[in-house]
PDB file of N, CA and C in Angstrom:
ATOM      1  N   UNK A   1     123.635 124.313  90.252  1.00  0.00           N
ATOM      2  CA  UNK A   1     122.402 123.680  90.694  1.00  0.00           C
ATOM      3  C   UNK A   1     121.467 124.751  91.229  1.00  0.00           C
ATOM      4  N   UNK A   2     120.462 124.483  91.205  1.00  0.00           N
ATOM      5  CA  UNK A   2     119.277 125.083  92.131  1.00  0.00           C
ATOM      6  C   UNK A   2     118.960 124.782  92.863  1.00  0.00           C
ATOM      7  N   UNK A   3     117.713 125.688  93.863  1.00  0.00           N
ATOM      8  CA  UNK A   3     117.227 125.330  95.050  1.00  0.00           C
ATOM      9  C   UNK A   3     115.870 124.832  95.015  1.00  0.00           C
ATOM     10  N   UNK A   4     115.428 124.459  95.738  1.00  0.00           N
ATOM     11  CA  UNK A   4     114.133 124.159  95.877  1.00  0.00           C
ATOM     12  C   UNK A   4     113.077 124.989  95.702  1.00  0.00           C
ATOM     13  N   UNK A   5     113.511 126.069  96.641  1.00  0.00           N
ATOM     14  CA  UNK A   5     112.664 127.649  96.635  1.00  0.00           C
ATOM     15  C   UNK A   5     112.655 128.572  95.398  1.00  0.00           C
ATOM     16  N   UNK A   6     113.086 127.632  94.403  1.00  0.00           N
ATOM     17  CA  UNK A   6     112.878 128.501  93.058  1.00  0.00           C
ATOM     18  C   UNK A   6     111.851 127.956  91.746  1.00  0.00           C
ATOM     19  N   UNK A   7     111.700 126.585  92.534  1.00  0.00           N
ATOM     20  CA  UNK A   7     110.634 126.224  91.614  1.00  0.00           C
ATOM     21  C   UNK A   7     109.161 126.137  92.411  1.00  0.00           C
ATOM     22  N   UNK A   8     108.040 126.761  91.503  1.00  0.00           N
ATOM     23  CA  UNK A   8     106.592 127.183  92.090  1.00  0.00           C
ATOM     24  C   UNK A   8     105.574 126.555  91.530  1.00  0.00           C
ATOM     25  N   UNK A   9     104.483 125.969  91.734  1.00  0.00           N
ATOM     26  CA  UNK A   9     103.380 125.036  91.326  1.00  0.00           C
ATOM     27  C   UNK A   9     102.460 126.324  90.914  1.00  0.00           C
ATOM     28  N   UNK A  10     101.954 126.210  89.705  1.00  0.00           N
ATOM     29  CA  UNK A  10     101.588 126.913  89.006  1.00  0.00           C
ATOM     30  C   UNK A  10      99.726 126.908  88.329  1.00  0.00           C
ATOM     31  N   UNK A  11      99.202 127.595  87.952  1.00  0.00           N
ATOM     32  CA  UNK A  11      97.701 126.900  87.180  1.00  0.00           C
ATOM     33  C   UNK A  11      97.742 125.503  87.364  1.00  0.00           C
ATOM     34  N   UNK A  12      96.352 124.589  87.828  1.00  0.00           N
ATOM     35  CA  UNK A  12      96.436 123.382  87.417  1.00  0.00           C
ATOM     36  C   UNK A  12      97.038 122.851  88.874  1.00  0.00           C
ATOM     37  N   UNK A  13      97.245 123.513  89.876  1.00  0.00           N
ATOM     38  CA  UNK A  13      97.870 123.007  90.914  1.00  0.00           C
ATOM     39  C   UNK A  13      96.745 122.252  91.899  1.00  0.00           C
ATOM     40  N   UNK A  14      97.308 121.223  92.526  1.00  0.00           N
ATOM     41  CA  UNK A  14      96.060 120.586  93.549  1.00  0.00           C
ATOM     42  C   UNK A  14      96.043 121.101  94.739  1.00  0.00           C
ATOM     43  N   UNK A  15      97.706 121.102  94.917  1.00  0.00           N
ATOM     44  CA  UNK A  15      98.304 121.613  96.530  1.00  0.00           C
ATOM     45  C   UNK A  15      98.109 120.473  97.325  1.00  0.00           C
ATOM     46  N   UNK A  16      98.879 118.684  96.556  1.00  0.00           N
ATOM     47  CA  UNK A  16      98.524 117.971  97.541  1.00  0.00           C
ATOM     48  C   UNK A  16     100.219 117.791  98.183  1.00  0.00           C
ATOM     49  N   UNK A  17     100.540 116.908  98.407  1.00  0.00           N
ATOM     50  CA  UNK A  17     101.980 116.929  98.889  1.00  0.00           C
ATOM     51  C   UNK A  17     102.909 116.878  97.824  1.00  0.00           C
ATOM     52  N   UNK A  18     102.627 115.721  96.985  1.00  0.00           N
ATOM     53  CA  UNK A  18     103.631 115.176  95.892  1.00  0.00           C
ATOM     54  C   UNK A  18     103.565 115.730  94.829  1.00  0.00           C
ATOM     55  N   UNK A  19     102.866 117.178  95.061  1.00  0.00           N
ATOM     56  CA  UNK A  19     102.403 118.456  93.691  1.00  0.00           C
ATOM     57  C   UNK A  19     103.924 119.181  93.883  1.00  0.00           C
ATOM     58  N   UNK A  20     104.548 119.224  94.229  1.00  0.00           N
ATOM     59  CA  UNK A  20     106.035 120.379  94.455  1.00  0.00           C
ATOM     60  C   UNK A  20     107.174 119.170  93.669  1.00  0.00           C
ATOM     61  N   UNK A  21     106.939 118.051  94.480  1.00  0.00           N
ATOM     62  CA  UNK A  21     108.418 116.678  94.072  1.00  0.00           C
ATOM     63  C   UNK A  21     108.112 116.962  92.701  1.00  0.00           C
ATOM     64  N   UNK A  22     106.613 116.421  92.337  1.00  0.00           N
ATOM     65  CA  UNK A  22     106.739 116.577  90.924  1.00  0.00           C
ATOM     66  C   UNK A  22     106.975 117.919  89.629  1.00  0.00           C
ATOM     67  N   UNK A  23     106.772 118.649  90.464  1.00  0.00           N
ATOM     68  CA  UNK A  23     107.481 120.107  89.753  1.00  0.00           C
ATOM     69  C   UNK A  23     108.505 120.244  89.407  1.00  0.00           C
ATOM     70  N   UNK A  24     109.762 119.971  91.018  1.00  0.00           N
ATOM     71  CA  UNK A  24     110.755 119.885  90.750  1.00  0.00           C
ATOM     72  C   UNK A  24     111.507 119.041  89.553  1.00  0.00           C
ATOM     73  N   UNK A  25     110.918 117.686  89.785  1.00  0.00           N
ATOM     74  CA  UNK A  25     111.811 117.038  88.687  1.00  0.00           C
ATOM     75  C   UNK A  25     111.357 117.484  87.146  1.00  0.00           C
ATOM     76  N   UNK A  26     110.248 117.902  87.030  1.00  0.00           N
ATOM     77  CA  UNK A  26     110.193 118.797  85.821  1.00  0.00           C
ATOM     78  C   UNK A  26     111.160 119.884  85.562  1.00  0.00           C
ATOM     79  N   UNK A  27     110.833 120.639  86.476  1.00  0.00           N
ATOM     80  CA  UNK A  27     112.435 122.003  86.364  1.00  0.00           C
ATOM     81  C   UNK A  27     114.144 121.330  86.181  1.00  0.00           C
ATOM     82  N   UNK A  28     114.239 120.061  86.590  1.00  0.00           N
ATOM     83  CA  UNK A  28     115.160 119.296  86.304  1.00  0.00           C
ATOM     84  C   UNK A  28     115.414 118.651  85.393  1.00  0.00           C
ATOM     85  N   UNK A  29     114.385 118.286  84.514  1.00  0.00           N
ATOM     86  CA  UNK A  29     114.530 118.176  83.007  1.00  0.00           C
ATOM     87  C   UNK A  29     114.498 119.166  82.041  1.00  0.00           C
ATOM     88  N   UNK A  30     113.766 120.293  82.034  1.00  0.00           N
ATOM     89  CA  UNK A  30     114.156 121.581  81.615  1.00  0.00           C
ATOM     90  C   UNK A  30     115.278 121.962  81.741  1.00  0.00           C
ATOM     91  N   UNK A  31     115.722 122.343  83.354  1.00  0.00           N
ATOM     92  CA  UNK A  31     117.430 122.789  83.365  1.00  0.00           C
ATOM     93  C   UNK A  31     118.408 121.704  82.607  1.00  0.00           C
ATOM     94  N   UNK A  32     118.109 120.069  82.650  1.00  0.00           N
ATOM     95  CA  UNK A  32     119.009 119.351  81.985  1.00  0.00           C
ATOM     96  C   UNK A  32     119.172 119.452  80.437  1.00  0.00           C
ATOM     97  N   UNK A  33     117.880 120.403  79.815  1.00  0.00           N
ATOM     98  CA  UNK A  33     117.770 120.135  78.547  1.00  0.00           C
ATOM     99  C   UNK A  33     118.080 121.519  77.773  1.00  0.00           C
ATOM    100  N   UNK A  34     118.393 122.314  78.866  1.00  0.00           N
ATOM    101  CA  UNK A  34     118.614 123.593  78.774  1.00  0.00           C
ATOM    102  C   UNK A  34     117.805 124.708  78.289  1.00  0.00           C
ATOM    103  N   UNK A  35     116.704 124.316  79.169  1.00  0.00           N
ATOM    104  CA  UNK A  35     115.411 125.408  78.576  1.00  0.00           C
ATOM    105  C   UNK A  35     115.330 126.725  79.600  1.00  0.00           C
ATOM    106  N   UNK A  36     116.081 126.223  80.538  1.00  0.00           N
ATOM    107  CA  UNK A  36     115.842 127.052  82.196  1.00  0.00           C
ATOM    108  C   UNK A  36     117.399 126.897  82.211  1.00  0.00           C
ATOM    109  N   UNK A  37     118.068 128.178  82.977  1.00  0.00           N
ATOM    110  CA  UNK A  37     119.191 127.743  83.384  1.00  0.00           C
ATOM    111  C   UNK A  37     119.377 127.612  85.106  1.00  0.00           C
ATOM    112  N   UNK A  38     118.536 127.774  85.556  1.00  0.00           N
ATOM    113  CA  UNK A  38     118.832 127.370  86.820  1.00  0.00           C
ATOM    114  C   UNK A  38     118.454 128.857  87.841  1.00  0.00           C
ATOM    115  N   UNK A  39     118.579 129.701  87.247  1.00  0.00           N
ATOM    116  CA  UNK A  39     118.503 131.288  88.013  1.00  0.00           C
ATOM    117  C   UNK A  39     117.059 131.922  87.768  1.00  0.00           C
ATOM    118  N   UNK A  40     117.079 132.320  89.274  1.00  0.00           N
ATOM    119  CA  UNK A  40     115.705 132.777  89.175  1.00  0.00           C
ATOM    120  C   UNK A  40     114.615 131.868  89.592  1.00  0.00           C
ATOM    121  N   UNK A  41     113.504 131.619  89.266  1.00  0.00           N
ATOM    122  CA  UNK A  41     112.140 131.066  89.879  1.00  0.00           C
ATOM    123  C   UNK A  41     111.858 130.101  88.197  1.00  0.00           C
ATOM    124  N   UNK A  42     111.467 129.049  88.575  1.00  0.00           N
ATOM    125  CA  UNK A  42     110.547 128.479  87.213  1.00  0.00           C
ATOM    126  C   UNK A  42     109.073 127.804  88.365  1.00  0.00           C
ATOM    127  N   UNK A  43     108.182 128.538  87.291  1.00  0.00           N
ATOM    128  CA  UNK A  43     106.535 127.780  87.435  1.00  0.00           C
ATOM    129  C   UNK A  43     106.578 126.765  87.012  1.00  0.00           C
ATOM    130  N   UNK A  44     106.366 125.655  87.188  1.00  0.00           N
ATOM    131  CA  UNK A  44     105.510 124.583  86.235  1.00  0.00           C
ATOM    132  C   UNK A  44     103.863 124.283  86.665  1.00  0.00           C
ATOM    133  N   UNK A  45     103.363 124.868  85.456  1.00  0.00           N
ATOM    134  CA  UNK A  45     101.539 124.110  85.778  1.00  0.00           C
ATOM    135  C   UNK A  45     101.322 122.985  85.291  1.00  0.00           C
ATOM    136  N   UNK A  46     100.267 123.098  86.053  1.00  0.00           N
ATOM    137  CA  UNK A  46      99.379 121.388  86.299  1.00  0.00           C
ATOM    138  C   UNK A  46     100.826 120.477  86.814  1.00  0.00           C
ATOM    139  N   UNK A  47     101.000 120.354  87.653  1.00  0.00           N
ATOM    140  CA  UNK A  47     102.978 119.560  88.180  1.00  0.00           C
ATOM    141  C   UNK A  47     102.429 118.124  87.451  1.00  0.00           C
ATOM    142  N   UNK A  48     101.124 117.453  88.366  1.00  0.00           N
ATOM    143  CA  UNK A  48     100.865 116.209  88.188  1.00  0.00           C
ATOM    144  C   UNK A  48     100.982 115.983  86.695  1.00  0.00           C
ATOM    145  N   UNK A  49      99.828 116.673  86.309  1.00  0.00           N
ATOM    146  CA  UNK A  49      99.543 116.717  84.435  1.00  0.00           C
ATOM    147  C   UNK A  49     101.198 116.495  83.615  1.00  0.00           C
ATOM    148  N   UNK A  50     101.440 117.797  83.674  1.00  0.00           N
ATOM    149  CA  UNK A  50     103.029 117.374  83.316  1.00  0.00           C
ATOM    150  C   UNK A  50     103.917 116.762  83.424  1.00  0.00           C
ATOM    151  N   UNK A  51     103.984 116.544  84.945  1.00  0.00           N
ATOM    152  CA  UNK A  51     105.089 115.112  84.917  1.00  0.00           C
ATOM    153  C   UNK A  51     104.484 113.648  84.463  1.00  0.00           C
ATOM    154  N   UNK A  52     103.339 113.445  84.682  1.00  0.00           N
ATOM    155  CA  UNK A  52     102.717 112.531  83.734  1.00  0.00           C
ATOM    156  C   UNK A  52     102.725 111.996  82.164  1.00  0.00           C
ATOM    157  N   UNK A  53     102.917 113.557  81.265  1.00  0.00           N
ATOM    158  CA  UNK A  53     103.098 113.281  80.176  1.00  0.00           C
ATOM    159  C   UNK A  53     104.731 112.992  79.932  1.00  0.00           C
ATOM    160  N   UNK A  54     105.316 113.462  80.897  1.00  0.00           N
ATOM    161  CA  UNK A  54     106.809 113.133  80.614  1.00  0.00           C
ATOM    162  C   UNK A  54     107.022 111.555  80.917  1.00  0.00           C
ATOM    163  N   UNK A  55     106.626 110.711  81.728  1.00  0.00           N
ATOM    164  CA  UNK A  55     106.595 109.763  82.399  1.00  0.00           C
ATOM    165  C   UNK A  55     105.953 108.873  81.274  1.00  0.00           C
ATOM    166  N   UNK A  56     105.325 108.855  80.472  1.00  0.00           N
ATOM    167  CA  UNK A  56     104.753 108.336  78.891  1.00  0.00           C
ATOM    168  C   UNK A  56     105.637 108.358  78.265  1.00  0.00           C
ATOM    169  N   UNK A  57     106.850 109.279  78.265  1.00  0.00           N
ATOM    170  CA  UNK A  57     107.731 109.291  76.995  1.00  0.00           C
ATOM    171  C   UNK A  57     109.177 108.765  77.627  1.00  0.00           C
ATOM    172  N   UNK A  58     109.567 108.007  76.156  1.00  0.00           N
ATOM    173  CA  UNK A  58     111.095 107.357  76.734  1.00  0.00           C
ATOM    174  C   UNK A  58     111.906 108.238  77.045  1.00  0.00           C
ATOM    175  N   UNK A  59     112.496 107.364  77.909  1.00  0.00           N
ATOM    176  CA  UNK A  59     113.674 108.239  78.613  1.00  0.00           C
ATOM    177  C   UNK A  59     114.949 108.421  77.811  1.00  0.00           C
ATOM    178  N   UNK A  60     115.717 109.208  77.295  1.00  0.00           N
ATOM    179  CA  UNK A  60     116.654 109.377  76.484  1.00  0.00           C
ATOM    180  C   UNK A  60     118.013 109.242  76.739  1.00  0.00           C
ATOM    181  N   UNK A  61     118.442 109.695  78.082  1.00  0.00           N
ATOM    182  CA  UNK A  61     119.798 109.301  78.288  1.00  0.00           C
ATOM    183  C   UNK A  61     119.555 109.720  80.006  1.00  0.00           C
ATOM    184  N   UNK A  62     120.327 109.818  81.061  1.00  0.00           N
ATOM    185  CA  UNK A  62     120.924 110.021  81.722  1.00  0.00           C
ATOM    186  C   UNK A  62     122.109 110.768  81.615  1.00  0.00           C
ATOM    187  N   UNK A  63     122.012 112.040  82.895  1.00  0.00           N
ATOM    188  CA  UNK A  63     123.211 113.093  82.427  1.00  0.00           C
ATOM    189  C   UNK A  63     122.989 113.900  83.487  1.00  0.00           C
ATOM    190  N   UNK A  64     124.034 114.707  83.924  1.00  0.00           N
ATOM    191  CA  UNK A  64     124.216 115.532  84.899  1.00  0.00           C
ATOM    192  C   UNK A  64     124.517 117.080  84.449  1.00  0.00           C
ATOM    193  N   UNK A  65     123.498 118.322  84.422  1.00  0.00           N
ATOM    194  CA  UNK A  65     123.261 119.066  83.393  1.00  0.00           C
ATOM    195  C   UNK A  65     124.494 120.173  84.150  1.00  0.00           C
ATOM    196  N   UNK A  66     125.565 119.919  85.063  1.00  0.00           N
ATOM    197  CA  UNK A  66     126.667 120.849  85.429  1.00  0.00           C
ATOM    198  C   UNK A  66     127.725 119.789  86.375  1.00  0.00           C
ATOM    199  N   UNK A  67     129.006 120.136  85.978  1.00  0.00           N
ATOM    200  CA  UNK A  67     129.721 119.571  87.076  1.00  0.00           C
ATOM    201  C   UNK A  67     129.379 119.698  88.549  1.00  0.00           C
ATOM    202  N   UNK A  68     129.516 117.982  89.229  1.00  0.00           N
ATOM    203  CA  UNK A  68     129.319 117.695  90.078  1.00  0.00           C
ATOM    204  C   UNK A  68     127.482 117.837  90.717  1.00  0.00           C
ATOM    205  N   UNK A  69     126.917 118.017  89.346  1.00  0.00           N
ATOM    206  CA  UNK A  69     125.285 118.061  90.091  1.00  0.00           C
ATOM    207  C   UNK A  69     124.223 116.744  89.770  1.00  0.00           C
ATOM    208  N   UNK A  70     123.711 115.921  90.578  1.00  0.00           N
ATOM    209  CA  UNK A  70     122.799 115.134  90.388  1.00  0.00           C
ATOM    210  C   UNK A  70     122.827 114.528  88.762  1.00  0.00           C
ATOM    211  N   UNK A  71     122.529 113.205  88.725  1.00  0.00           N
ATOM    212  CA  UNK A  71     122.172 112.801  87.395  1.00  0.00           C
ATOM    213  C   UNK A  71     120.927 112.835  87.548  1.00  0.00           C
ATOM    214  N   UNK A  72     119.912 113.059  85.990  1.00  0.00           N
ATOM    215  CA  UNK A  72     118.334 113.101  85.922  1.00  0.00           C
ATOM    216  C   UNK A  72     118.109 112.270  84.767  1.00  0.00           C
ATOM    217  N   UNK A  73     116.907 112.275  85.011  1.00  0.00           N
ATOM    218  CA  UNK A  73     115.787 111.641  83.465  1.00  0.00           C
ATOM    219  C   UNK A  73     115.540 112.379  82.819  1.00  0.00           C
ATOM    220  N   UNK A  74     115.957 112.373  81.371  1.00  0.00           N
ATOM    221  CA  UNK A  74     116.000 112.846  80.154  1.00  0.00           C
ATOM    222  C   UNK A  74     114.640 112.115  79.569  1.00  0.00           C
ATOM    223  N   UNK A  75     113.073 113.184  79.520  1.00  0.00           N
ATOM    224  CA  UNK A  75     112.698 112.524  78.579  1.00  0.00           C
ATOM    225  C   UNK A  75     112.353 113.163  76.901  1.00  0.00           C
ATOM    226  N   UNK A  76     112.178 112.084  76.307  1.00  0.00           N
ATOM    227  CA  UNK A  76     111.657 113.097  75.540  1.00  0.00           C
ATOM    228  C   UNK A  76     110.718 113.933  75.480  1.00  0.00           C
ATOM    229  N   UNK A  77     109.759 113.772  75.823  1.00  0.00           N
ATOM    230  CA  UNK A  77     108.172 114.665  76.177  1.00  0.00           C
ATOM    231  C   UNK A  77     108.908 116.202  76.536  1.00  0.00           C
ATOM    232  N   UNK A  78     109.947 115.962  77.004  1.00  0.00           N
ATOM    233  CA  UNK A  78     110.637 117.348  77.573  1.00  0.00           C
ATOM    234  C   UNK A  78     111.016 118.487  76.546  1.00  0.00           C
ATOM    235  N   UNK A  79     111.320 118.251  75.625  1.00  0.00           N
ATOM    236  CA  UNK A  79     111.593 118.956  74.543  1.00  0.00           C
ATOM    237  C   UNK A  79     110.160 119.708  73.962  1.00  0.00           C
ATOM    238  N   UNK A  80     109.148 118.640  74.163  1.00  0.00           N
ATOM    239  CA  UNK A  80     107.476 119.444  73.813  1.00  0.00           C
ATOM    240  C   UNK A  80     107.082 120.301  74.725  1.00  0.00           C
ATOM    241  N   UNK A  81     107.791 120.480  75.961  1.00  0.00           N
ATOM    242  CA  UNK A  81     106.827 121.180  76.879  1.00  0.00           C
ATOM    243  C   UNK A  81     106.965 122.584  76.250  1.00  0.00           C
ATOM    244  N   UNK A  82     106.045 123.333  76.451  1.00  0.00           N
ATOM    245  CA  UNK A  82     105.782 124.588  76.059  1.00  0.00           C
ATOM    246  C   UNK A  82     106.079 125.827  77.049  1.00  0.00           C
ATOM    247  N   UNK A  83     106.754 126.420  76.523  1.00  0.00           N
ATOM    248  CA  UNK A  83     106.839 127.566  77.487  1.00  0.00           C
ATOM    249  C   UNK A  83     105.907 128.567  77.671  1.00  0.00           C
ATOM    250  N   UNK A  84     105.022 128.995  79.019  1.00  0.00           N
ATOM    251  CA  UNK A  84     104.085 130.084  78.685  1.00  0.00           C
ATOM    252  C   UNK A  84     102.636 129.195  79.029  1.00  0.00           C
ATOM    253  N   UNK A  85     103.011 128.194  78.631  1.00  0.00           N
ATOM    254  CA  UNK A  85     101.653 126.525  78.822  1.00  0.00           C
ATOM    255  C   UNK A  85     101.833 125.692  79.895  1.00  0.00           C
ATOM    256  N   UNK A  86     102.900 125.600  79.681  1.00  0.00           N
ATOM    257  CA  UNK A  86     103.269 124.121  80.922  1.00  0.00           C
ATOM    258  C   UNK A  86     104.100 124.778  81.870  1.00  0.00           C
ATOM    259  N   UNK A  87     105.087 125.978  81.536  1.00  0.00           N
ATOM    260  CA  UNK A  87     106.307 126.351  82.539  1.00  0.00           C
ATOM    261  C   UNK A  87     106.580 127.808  82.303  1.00  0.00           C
ATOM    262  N   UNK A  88     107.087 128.098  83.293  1.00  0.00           N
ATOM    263  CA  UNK A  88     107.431 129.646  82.700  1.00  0.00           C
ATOM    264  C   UNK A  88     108.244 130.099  83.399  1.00  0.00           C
ATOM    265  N   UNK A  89     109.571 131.006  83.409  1.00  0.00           N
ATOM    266  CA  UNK A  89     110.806 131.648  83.802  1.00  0.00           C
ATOM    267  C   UNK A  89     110.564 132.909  83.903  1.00  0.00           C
ATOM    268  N   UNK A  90     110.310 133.050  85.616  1.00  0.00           N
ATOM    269  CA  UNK A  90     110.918 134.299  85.893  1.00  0.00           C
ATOM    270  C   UNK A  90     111.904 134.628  86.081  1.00  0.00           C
ATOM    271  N   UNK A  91     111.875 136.232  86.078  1.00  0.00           N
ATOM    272  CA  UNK A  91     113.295 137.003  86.288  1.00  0.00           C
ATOM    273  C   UNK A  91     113.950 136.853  87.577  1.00  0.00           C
ATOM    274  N   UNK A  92     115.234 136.829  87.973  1.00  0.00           N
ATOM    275  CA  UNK A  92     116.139 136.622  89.208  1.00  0.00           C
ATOM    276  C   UNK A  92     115.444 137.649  90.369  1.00  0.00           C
TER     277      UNK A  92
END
């Protein structure tokens, strides 16, 4: 699992409160879908924008992306996000 302090609001940010929650659960569909593995820092821009378009698309399964860690929302929209556009992985 990851921490909190590794995911960062990125371009597109408002900086209102519920701009970080919604980041996170983005980095949580990435790490579930295995785009991010968990190490290191992930950006997501525009948080709102993005978790929005994920929130449009059906949800695909439910799943817990490592033993013993949280189950998440699988959506599909998640597979479109773009790396470099919507999210981006820094180094450890």
């Amino acid at each position: 699992m990851f921490g909190l302090q590794q995911v960062v609001c990125g371009r597109g940010s408002r900086g209102d409160t519920g701009e970080l929650h919604r980041a996170f659960a983005v980095a949580c569909e990435l790490r579930a879908l295995g785009c991010w593995d968990g190490r290191g820092r992930i950006v997501i821009h525009a948080p709102h924008e993005t978790h929005r378009r994920l929130a449009l698309t059906p949800v695909l399964e439910l799943r817990a992306p490592e033993p013993g860690a949280l189950s998440v929302k699988l959506h599909a929209g998640t597979a479109e996000l773009r790396p470099g556009v919507d999210y981006e992985i820094l180094g450890e």
